[in-house]
C-alpha atoms as a PDB file:
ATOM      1  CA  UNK A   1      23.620  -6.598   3.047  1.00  0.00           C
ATOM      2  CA  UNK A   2      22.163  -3.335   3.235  1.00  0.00           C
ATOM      3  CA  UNK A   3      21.422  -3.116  -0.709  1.00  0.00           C
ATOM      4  CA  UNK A   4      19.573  -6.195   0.148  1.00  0.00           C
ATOM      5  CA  UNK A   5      17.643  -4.794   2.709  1.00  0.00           C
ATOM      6  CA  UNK A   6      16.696  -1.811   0.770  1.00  0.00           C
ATOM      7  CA  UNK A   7      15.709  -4.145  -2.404  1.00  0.00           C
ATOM      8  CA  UNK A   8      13.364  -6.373  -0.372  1.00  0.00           C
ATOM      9  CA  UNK A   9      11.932  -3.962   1.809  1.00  0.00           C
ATOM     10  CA  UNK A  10      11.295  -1.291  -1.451  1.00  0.00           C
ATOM     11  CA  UNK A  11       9.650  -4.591  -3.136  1.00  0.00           C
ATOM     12  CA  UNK A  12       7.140  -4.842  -0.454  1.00  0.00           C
ATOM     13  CA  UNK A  13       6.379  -1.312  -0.637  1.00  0.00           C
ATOM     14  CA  UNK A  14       6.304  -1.011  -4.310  1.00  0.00           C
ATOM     15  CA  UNK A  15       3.973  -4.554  -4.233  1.00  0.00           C
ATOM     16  CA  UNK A  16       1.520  -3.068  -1.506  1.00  0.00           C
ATOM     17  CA  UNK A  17       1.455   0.473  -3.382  1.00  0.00           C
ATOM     18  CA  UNK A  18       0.530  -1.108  -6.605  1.00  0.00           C
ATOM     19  CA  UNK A  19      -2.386  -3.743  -5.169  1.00  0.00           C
ATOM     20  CA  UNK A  20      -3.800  -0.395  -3.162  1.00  0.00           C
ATOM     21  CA  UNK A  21      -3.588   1.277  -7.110  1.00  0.00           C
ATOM     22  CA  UNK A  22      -5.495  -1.854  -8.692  1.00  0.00           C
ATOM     23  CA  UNK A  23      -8.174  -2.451  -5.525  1.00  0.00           C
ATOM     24  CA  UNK A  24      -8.487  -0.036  -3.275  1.00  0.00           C
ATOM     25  CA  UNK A  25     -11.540  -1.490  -1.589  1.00  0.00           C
ATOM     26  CA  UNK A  26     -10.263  -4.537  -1.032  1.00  0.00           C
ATOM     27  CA  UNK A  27      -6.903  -3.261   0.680  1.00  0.00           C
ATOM     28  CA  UNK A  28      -8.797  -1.080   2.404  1.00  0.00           C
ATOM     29  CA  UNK A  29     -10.410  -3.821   4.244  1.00  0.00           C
ATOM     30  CA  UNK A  30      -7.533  -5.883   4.324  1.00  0.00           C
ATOM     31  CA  UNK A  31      -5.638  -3.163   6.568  1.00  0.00           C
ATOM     32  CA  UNK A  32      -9.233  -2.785   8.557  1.00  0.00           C
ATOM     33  CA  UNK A  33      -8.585  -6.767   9.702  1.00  0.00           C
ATOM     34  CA  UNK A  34      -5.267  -6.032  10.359  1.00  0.00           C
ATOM     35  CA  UNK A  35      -5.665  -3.250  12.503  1.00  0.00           C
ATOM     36  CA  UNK A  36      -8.254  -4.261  14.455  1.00  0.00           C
ATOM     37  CA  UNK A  37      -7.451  -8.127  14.575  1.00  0.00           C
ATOM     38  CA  UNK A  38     -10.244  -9.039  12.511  1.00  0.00           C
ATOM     39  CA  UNK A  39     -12.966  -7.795  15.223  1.00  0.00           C
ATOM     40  CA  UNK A  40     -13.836  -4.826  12.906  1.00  0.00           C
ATOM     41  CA  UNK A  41     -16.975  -4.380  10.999  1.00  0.00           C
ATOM     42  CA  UNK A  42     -15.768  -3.989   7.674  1.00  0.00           C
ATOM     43  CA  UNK A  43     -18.652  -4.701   5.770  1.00  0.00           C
ATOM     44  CA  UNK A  44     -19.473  -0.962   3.670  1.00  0.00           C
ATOM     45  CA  UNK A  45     -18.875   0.503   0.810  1.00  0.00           C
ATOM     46  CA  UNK A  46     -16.118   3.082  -0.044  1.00  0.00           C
ATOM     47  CA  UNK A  47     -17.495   6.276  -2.120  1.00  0.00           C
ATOM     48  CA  UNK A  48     -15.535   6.965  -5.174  1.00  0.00           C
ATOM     49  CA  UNK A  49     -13.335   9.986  -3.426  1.00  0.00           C
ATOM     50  CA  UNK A  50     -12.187   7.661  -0.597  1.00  0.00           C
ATOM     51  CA  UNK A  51     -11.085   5.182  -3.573  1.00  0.00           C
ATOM     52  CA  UNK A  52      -9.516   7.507  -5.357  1.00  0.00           C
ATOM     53  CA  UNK A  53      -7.440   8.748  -2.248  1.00  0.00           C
ATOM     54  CA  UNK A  54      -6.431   5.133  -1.410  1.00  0.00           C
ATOM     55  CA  UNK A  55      -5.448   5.105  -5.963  1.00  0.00           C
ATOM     56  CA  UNK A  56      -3.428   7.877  -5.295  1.00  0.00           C
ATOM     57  CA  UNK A  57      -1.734   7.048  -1.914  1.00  0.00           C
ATOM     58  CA  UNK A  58      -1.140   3.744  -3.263  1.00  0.00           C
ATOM     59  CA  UNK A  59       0.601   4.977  -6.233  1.00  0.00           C
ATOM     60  CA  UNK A  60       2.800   7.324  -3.921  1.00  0.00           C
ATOM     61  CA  UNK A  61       3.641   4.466  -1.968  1.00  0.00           C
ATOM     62  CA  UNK A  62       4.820   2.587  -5.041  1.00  0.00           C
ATOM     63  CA  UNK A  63       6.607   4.838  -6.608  1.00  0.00           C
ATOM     64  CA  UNK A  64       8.707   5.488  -3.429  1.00  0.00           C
ATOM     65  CA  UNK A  65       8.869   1.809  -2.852  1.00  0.00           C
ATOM     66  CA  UNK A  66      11.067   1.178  -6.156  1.00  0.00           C
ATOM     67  CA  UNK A  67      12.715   4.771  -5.506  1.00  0.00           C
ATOM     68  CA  UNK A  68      14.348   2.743  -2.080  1.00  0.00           C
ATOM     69  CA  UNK A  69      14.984  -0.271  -3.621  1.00  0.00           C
ATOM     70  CA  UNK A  70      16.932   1.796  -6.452  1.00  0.00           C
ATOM     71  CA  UNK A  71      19.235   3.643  -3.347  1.00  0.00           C
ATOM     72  CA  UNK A  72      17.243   6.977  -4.708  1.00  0.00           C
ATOM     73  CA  UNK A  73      17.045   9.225  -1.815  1.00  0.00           C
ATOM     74  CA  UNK A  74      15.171  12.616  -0.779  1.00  0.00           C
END
């Protein structure tokens, strides 16, 4: 049950990480909707160092999604 768990829940992770990797924008405003239950003004445009920051958080996110799914721990 818990390998289960840890498979599903690293899947998600590993999923979200790699969609943040491919569009960064568009997660970004994804997450703004969520937030803020749609009410937020998410209508700009991100410069290329906040893209790259949501790239590189997204790929940390992946890679420690499939490290959790794998029972890999710190």
């Amino acid at each position: 049950m818990v390998a289960l768990w840890r498979l599903v829940v690293g899947g998600v992770a590993a999923v979200l990480g790699v969609a943040w990797v491919l569009a960064p924008t568009r997660m970004s405003r994804l997450q703004t909707r969520v937030l803020y239950f749609g009410l937020a003004d998410d209508d700009y445009e991100q410069t290329d160092r906040q893209q790259l920051l949501g790239r590189v958080s997204g790929a940390i996110l992946a890679v420690l999604g499939v490290a959790f799914a794998l029972g890999l721990s710190l």
